[in-house]
Protein backbone atom coordinates (compact mmCIF):
# COMPACT_ATOMS: atom_id res chain seq x y z
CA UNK A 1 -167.82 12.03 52.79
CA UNK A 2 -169.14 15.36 50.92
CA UNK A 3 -166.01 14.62 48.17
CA UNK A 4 -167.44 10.96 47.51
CA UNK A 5 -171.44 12.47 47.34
CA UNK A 6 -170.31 15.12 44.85
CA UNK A 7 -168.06 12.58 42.66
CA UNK A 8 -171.17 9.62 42.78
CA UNK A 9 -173.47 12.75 41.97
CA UNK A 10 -171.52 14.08 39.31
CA UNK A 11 -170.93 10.26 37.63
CA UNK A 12 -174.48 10.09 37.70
CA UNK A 13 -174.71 13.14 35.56
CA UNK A 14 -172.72 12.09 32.98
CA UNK A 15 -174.79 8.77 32.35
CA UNK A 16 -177.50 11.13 31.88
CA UNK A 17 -175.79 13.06 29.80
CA UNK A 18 -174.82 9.93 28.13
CA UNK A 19 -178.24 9.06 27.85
CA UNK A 20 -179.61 12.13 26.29
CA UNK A 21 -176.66 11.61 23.75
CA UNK A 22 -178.42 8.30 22.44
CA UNK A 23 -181.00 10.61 21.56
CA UNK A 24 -178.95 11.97 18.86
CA UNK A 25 -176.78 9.45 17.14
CA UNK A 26 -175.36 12.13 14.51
CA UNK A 27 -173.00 13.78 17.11
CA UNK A 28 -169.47 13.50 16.22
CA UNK A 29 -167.99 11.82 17.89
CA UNK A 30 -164.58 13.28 18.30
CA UNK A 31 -166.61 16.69 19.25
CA UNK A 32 -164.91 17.50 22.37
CA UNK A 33 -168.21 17.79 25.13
CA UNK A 34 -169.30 14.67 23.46
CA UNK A 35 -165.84 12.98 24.59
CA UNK A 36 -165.83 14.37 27.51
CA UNK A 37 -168.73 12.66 28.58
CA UNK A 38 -168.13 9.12 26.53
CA UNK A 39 -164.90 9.04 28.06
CA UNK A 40 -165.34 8.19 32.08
CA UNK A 41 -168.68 6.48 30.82
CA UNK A 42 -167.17 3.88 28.15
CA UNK A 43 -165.13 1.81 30.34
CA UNK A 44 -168.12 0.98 32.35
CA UNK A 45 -170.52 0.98 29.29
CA UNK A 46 -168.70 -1.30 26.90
CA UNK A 47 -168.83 -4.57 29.12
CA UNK A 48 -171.96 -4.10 30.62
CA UNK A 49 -173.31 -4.32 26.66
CA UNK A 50 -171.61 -7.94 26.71
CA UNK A 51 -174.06 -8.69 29.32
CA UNK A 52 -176.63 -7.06 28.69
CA UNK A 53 -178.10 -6.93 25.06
CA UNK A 54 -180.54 -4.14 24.22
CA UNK A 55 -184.26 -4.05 24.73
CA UNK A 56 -186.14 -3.43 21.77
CA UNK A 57 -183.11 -1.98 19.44
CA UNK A 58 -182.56 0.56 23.02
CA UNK A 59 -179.51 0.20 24.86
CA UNK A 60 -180.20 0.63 28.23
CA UNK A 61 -176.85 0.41 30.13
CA UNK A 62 -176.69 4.03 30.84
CA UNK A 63 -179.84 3.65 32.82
CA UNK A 64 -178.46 0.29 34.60
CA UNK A 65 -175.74 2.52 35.63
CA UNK A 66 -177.70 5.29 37.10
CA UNK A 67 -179.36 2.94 39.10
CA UNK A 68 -176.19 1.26 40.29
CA UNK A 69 -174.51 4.24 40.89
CA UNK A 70 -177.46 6.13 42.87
CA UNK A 71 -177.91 3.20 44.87
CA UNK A 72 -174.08 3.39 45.65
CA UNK A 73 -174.57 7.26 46.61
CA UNK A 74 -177.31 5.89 48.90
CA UNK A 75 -175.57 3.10 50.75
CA UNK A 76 -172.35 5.11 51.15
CA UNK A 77 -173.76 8.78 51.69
CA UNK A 78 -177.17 8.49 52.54
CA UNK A 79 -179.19 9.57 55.59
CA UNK A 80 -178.37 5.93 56.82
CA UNK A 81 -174.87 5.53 54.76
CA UNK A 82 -172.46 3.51 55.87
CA UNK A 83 -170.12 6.77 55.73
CA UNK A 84 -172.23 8.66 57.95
CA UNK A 85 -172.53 6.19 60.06
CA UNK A 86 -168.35 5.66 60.43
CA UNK A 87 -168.49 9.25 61.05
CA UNK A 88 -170.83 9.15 63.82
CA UNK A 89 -169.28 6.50 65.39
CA UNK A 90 -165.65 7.72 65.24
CA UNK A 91 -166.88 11.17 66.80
CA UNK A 92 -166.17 11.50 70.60
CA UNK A 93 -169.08 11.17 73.08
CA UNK A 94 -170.35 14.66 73.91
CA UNK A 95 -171.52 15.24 77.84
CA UNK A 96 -170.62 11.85 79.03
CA UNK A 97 -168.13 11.63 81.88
């Protein structure tokens, strides 16, 4: 459960690294941090631009995605996750004969 939190969490990251990259469209783009964060991003990125033009000359996928992804962490994760919950479930009744 921890591994899946850390990998949503990190994901998350990189869309707002991806974000703050918009910010500065003269990167290269072949510089290797910037690939490393276009790289796991792009896949997601590319068709959610198909559906979903930009707002005002913004593209604002990134921040679709840290949305989606945060309310993944949530329902998975979360206080109330469905994770947790398995876990609590699956562990064996303490003090009960």
């Amino acid at each position: 459960m921890v591994v899946v939190g850390v990998l949503l969490a990190l994901w998350t990251l990189l869309f707002v690294f991806r974000i703050v990259l918009s910010w500065y469209p003269q990167l290269d783009a072949d510089n290797p941090l910037v690939a490393l964060v276009r790289a796991p991003t792009e896949p997601l990125l590319a068709p959610t631009r198909r559906l979903l033009a930009p707002i005002g000359g913004v593209d604002v996928t990134p921040v679709v995605w840290v949305g989606l992804i945060s309310l993944l962490r949530e329902l998975l994760v979360g206080q109330q996750g469905l994770l947790r919950q398995l876990l609590l479930l699956a562990e064996p009744s303490q003090g009960l004969s």
